[in-house]
Structure formats: C-alpha cells, structure tokens
N, C-alpha and C. Protein backbone atom coordinates (compact mmCIF):
# COMPACT_ATOMS: atom_id res chain seq x y z
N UNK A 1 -9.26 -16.00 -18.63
CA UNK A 1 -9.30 -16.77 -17.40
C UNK A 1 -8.66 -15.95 -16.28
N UNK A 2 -9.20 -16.04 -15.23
CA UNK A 2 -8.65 -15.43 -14.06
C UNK A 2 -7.98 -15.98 -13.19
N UNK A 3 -6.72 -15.57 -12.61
CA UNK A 3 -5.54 -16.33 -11.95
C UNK A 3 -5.90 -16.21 -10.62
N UNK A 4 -6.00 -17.04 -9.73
CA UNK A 4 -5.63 -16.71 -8.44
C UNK A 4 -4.58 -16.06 -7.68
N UNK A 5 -4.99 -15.50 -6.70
CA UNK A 5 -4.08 -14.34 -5.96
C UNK A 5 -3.49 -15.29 -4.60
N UNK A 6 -2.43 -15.29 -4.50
CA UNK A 6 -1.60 -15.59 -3.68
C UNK A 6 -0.83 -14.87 -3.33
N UNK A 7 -0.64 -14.86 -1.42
CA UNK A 7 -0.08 -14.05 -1.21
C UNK A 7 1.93 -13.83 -1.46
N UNK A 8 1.94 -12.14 -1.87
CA UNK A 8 3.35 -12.05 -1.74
C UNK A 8 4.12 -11.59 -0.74
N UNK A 9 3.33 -10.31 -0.26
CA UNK A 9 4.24 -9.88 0.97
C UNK A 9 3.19 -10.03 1.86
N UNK A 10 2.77 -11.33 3.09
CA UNK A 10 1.70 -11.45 3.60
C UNK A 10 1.48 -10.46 4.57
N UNK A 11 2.84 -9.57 5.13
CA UNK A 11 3.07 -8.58 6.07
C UNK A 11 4.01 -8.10 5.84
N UNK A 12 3.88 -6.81 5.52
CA UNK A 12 5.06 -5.80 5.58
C UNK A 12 4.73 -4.27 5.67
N UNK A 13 6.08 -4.18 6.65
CA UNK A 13 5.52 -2.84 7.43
C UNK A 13 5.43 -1.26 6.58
N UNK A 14 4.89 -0.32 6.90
CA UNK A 14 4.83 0.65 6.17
C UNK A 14 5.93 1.94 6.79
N UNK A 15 7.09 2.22 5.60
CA UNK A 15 7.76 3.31 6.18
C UNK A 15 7.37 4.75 6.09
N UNK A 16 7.97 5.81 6.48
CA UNK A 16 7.47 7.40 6.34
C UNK A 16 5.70 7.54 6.08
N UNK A 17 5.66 6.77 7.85
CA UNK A 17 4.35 7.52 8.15
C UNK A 17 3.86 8.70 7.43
N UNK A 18 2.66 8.83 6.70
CA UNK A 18 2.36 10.34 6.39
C UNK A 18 0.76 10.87 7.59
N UNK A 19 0.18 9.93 8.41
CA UNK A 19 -0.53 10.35 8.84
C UNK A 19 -0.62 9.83 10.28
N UNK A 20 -1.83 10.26 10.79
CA UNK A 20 -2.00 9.96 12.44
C UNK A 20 -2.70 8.53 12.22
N UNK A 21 -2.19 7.39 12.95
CA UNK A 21 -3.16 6.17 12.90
C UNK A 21 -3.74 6.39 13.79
N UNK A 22 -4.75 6.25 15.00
CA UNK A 22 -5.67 7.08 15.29
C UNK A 22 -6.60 7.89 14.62
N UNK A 23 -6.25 8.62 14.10
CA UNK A 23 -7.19 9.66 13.06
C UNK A 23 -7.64 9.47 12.29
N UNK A 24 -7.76 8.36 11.32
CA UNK A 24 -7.68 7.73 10.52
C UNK A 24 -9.11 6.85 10.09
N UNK A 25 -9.80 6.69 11.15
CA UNK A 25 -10.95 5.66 11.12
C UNK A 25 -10.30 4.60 10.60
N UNK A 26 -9.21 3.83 9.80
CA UNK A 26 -9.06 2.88 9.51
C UNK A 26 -9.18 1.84 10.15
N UNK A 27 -9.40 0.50 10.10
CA UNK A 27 -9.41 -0.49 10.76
C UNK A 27 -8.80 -2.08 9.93
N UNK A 28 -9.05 -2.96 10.44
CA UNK A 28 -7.99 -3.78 9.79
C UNK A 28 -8.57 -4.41 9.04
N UNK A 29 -8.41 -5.04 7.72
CA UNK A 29 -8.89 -5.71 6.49
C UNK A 29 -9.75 -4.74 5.62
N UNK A 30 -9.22 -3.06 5.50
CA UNK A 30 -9.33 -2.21 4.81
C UNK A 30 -8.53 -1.86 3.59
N UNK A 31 -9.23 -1.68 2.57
CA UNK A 31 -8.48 -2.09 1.04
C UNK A 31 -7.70 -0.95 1.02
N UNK A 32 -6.11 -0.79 0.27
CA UNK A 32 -5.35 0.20 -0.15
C UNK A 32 -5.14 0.01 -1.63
N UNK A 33 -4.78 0.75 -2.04
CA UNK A 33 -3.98 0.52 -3.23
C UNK A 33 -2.48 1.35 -3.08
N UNK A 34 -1.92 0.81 -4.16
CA UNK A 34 -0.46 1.23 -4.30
C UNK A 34 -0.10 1.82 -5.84
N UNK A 35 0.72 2.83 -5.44
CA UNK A 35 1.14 4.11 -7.01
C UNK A 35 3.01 4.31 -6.50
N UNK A 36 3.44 4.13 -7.94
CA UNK A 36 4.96 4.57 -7.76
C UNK A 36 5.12 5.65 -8.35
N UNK A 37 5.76 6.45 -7.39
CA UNK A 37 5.91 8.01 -7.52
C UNK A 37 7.26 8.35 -8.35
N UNK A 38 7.36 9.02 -8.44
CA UNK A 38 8.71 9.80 -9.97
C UNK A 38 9.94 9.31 -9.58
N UNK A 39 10.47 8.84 -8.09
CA UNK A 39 11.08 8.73 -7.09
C UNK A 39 12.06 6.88 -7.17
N UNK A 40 10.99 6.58 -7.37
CA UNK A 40 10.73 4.88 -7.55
C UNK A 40 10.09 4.02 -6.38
N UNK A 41 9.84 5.17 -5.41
CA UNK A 41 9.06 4.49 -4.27
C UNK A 41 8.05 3.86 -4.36
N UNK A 42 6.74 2.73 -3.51
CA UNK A 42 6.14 2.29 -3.62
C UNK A 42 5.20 3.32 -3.10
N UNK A 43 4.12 3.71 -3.37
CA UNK A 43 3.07 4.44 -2.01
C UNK A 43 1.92 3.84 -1.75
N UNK A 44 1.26 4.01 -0.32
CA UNK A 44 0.27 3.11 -0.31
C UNK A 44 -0.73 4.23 -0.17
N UNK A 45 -2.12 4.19 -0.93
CA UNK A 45 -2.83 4.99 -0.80
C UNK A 45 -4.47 4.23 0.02
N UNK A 46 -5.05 5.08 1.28
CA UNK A 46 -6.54 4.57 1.35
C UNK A 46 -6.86 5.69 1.92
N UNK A 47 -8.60 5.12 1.46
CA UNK A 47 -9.34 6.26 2.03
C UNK A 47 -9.43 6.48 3.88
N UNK A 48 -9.47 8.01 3.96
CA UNK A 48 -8.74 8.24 5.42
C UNK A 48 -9.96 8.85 6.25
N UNK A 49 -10.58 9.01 6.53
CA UNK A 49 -11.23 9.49 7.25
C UNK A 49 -11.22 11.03 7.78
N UNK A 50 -12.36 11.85 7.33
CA UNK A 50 -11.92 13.77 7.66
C UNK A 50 -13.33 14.07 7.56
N UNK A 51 -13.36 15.07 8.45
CA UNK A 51 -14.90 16.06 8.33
C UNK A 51 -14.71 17.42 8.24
N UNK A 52 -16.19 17.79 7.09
CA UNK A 52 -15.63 18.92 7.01
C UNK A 52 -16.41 19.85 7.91
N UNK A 53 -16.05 20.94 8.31
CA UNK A 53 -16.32 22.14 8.89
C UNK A 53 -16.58 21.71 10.34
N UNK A 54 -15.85 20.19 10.70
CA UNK A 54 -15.55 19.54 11.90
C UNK A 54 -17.19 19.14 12.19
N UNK A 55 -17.94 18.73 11.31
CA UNK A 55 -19.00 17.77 11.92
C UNK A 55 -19.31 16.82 11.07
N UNK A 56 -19.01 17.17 9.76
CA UNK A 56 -19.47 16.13 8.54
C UNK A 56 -18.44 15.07 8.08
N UNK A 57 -18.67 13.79 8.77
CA UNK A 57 -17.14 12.87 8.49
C UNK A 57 -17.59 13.10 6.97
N UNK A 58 -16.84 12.46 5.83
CA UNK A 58 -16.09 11.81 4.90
C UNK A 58 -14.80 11.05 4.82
N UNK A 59 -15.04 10.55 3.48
CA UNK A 59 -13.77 9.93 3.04
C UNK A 59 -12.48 10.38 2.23
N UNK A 60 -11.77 10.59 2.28
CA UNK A 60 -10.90 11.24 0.98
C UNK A 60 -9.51 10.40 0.80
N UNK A 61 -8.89 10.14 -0.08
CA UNK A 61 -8.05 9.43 -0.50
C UNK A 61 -6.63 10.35 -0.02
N UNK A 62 -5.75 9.70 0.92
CA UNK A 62 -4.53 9.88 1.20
C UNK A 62 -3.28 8.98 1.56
N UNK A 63 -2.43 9.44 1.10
CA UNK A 63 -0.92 8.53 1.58
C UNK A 63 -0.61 8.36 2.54
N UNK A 64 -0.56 6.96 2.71
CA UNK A 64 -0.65 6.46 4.36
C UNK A 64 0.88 6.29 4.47
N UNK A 65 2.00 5.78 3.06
CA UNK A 65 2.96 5.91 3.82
C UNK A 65 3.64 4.66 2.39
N UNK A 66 5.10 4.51 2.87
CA UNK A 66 5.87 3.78 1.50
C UNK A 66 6.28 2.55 2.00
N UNK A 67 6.34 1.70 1.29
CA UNK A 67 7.45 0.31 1.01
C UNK A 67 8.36 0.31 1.62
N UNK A 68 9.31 -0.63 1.84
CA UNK A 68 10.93 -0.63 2.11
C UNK A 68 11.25 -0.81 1.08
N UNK A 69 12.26 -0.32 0.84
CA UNK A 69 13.41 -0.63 -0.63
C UNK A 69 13.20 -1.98 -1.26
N UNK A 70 13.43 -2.99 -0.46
CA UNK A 70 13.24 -4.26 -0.79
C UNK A 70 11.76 -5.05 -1.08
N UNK A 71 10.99 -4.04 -0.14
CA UNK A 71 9.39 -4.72 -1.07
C UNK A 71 9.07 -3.65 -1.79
N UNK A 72 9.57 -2.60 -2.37
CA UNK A 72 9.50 -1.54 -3.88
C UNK A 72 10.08 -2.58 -4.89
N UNK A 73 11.24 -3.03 -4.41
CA UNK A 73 11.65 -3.47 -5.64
C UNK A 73 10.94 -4.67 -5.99
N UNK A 74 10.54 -5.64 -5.67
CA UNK A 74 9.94 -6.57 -5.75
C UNK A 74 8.61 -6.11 -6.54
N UNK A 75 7.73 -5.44 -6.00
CA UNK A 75 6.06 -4.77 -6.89
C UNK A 75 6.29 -3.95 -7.75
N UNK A 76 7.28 -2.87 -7.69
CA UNK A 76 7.34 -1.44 -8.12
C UNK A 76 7.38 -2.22 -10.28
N UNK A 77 8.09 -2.86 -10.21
CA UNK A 77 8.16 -3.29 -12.03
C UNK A 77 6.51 -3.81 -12.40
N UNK A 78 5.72 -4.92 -11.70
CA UNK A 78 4.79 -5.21 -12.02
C UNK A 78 3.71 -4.21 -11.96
N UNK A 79 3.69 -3.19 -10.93
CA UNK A 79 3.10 -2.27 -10.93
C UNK A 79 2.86 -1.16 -11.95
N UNK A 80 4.18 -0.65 -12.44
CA UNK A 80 4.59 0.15 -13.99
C UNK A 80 4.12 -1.00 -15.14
N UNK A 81 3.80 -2.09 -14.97
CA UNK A 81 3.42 -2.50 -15.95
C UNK A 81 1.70 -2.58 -16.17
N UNK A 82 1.32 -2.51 -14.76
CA UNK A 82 -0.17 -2.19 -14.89
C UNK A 82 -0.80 -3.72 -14.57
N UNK A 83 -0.35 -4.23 -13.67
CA UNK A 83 -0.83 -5.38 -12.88
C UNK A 83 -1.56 -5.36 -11.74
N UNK A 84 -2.49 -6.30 -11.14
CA UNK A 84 -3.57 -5.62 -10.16
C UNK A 84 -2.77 -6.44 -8.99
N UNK A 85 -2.96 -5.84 -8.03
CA UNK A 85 -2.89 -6.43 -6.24
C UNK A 85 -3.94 -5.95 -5.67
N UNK A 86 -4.13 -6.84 -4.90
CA UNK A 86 -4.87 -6.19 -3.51
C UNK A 86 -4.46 -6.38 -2.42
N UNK A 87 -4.64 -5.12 -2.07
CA UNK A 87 -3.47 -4.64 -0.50
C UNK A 87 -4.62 -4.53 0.43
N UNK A 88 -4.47 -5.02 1.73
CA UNK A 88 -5.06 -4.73 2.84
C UNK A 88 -4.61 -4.62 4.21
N UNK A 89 -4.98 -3.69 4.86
CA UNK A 89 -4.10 -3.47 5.96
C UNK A 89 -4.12 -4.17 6.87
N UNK A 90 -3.63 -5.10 7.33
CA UNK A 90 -3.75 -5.99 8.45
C UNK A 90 -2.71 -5.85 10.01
N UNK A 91 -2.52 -4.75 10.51
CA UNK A 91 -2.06 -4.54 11.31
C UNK A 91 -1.61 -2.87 11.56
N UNK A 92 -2.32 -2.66 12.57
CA UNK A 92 -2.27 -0.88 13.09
C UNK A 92 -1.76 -1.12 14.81
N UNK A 93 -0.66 0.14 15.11
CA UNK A 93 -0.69 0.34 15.93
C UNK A 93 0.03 2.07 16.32
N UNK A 94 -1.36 2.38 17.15
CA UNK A 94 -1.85 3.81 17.10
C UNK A 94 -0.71 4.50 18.22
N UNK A 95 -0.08 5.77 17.95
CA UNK A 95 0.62 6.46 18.71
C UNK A 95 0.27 6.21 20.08
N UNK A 96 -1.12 6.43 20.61
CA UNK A 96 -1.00 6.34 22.03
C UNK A 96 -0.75 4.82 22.65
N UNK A 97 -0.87 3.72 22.05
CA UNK A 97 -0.30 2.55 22.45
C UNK A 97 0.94 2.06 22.60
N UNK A 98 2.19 2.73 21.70
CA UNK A 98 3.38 2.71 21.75
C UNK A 98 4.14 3.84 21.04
N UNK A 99 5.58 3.76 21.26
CA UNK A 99 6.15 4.98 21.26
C UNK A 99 6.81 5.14 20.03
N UNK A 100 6.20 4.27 18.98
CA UNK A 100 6.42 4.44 17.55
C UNK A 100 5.52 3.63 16.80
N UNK A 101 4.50 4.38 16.08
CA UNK A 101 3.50 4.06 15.00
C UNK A 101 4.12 2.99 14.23
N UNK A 102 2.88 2.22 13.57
CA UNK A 102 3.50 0.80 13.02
C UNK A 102 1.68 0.62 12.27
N UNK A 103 2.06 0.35 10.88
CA UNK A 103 1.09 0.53 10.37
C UNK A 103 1.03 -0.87 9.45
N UNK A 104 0.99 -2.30 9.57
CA UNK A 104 1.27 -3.58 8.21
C UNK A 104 0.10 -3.63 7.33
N UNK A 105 0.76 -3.85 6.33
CA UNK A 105 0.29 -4.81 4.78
C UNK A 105 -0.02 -5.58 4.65
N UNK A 106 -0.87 -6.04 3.68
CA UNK A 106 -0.36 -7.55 2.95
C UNK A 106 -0.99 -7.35 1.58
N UNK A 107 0.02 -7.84 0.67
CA UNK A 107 0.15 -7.52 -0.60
C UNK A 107 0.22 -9.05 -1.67
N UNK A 108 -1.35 -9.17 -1.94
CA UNK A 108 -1.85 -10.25 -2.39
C UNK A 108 -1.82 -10.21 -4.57
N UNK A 109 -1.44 -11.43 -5.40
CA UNK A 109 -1.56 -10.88 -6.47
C UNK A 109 -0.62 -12.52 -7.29
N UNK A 110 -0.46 -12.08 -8.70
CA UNK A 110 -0.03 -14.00 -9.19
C UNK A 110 1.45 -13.58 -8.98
N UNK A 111 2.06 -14.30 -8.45
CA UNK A 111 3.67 -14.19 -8.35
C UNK A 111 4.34 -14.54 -9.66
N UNK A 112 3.58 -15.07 -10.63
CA UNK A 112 4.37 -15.40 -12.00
C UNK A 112 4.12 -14.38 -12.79
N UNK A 113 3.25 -13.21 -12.42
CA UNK A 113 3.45 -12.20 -13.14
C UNK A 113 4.79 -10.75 -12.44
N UNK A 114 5.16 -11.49 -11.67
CA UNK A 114 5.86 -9.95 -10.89
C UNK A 114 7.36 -10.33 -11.48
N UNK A 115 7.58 -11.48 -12.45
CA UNK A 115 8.74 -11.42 -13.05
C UNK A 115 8.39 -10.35 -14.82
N UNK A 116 8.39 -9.61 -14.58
CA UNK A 116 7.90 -8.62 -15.95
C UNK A 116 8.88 -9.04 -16.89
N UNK A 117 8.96 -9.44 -18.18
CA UNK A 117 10.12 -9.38 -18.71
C UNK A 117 10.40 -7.59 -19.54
N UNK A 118 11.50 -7.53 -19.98
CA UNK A 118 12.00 -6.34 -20.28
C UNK A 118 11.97 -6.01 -21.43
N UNK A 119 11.08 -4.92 -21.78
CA UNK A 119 10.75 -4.40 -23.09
C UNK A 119 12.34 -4.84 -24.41
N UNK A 120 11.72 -5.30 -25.25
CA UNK A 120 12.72 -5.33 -26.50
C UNK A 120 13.10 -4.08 -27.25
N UNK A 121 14.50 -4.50 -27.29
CA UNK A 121 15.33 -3.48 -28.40
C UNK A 121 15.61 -3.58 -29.32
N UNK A 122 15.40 -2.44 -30.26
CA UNK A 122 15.84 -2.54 -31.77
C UNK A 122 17.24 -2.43 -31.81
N UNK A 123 18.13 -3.29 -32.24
CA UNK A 123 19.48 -3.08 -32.33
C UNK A 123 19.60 -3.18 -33.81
C-alpha cells in the first residue's frame, strides 16, 4: 500500500550556493533530489541546464546547494535509510534581482517514517 506524502519542510532555504540561479534554466515546481555526503550534510541535486560547445543546451545533473543543520538533521537518518521524498523547488531568486541569491524547497514524504528506529545490538 502506498502512503501519502505530506508535507515536511514546506519551505526551506538552500545554504552554500554551488551555482548561478540565473544560469540555471531552472524554474519553479522543478523536481530535485537529495544525497548525504561523507560530511553528514544534506545535498540537493537537479538537473541544471549547460551547452555544449556553447550552442547545444542540455541537461546534466548538479549540486545546487545544502540543508541547514536543522533540516539535515531532521531527513539526513530517513534518507541513509533509503526512504523516498520529493523535493521541488518552489522559490528562486536570481543574483541580478537582489544582493544575495536565495534558492527554496519543499520537502514532501510520510512523517511517520522520518522517525527511523536504531539498528539493534548484539550485547
């Protein structure tokens, strides 16, 4: 049976920009996904927009940028456990509009699974 997705983090912002919003072709209600790196960070990954030999757009998969501490910790366990979300970007705002990039989330998925319980020990 399949659970419904409700939202968890309906907005939350993305830290350590890794790219140009502008450049990006992205637009809003574009799917991401999310990978936790060796680090324990959250990362958000979508396809970004690039051409090659500067005439042929494509797509290629890059890191748009991480979590805050506090929404890592919250996904980052259900995530290592191999649980699905769907992330979509619902809010861009591009360098030349203001004087600091701002890129939001929203991070949809069953909230009764993001309590993981903790592998058992042989004592």
């Amino acid at each position: 049976m399949h659970d419904p997705m409700q939202p968890i983090l309906p907005m939350t912002r993305l830290t350590s920009l890794q790219v140009n919003i502008a450049r990006t072709g992205l637009s809003l209600g574009d799917p991401a996904e999310a990978f936790v790196d060796p680090e324990g960070q959250v990362g958000i990954v979508a396809p970004v927009q690039r051409y090659l030999l500067g005439l042929f757009p494509h797509r290629r998969p890059r890191v748009l940028g991480y979590l805050s501490p506090a929404a890592a910790g919250l996904i980052a366990p259900a995530l290592l456990a191999g649980e699905a979300f769907r992330i979509r970007i619902v809010g861009l705002t591009p360098e030349h509009l203001a004087p600091e990039p701002e890129m939001h989330i929203s991070i949809w998925g069953d909230p009764k699974r993001l309590l993981v319980p903790p592998p058992l020990t042989m004592a």
